[in-house]
Protein backbone atom coordinates (compact mmCIF):
# COMPACT_ATOMS: atom_id res chain seq x y z
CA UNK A 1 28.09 171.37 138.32
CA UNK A 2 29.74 167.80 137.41
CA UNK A 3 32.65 168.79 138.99
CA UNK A 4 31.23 170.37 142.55
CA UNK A 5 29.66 166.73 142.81
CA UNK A 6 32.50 164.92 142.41
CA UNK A 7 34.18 167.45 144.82
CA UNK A 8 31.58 166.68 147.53
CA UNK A 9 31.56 163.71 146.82
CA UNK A 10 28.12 162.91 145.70
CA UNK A 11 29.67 161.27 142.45
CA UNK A 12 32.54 159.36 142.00
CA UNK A 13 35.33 160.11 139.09
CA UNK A 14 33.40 157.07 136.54
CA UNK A 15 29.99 158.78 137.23
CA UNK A 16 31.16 162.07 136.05
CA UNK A 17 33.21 161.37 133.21
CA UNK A 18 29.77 159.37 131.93
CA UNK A 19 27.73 162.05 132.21
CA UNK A 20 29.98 164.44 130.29
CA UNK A 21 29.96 161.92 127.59
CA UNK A 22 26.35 161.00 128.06
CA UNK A 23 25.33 164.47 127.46
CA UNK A 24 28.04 165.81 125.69
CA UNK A 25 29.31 168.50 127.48
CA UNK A 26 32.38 168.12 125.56
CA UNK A 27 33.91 167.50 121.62
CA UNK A 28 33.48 164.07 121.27
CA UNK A 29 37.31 163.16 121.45
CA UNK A 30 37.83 164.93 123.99
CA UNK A 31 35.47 163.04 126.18
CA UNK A 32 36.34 159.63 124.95
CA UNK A 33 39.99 160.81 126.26
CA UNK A 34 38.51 162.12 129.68
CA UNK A 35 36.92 158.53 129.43
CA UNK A 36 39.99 156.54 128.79
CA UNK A 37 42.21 158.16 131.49
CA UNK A 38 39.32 157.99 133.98
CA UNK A 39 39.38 154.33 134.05
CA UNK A 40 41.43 153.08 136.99
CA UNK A 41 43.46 150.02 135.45
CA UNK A 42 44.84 148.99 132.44
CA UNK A 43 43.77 146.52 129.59
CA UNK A 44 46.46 144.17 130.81
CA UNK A 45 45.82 143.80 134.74
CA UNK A 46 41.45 144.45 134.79
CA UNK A 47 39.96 141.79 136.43
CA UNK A 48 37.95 139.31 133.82
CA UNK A 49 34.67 136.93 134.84
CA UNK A 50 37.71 134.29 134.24
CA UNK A 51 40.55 135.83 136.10
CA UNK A 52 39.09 137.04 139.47
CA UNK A 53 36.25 135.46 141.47
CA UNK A 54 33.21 137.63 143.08
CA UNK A 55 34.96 137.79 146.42
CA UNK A 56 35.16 140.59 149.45
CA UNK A 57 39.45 140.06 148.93
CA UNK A 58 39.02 140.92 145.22
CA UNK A 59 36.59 143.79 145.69
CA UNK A 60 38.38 146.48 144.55
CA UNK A 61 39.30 144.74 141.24
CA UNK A 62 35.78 143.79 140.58
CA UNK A 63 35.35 147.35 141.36
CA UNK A 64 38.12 148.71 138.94
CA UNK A 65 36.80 146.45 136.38
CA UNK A 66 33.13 147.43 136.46
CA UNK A 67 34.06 151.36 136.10
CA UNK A 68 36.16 150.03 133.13
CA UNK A 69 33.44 148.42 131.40
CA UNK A 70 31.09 151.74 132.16
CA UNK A 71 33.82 154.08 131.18
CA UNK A 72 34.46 152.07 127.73
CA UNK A 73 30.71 151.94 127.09
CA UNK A 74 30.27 155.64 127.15
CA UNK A 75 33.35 156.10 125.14
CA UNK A 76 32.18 153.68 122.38
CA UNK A 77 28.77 155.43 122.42
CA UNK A 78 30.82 158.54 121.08
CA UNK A 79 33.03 156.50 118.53
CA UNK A 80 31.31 157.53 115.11
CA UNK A 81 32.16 161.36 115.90
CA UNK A 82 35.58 160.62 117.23
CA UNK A 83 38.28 161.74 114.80
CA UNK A 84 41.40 160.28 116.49
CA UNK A 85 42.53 156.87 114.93
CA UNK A 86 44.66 156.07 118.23
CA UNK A 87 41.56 156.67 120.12
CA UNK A 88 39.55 154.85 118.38
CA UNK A 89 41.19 152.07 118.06
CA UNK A 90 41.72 152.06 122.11
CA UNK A 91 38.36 152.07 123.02
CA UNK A 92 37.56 149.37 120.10
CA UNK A 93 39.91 147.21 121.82
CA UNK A 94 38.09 147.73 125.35
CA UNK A 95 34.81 146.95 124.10
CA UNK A 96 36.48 143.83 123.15
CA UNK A 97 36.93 142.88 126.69
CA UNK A 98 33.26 144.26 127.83
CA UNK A 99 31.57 140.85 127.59
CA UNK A 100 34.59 139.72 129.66
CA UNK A 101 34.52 142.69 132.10
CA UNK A 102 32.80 142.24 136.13
């Protein structure tokens, strides 16, 4: 059903991913993976409260940035079931940026 939303476009790729994490429609890594390759830049280019001003040019950044911060917040929700060291310690280092993050 998650899917057919996003196909019609009634959610966006950030709001699904979250709510197959949020109600854990799958395996726990799993879904922190679908979580990390949902979100739409990378640790080293996301816009930061420091780096890029609230501004109509910088919209999609802000934009990119705020899925990021949603996207690493459900993952970390998930991180005492997740197995995977490498995952783990990816989405540890994006909630070190959340307080950072638009």
């Amino acid at each position: 059903m998650l899917g057919a939303c996003e196909a019609a476009g009634v959610l966006d790729r950030t709001d699904t991913v979250c709510e197959i994490a949020r109600y854990g429609l799958l395996e726990p890594d799993t879904a922190v993976r679908a979580c990390l390759h949902a979100i739409p830049v990378s640790r080293a280019d996301v816009a930061t409260r420091e780096s890029t001003p609230y501004a109509r040019e910088t919209l999609v950044a802000v934009n990119a940035s705020r899925a990021a911060k949603r996207l690493s917040l459900a993952a970390g929700e998930l991180l005492p079931r997740v197995g995977d060291p490498a995952l783990r310690a990816e989405v540890d280092a994006w909630l070190e940026l959340r307080t950072r993050l638009m």
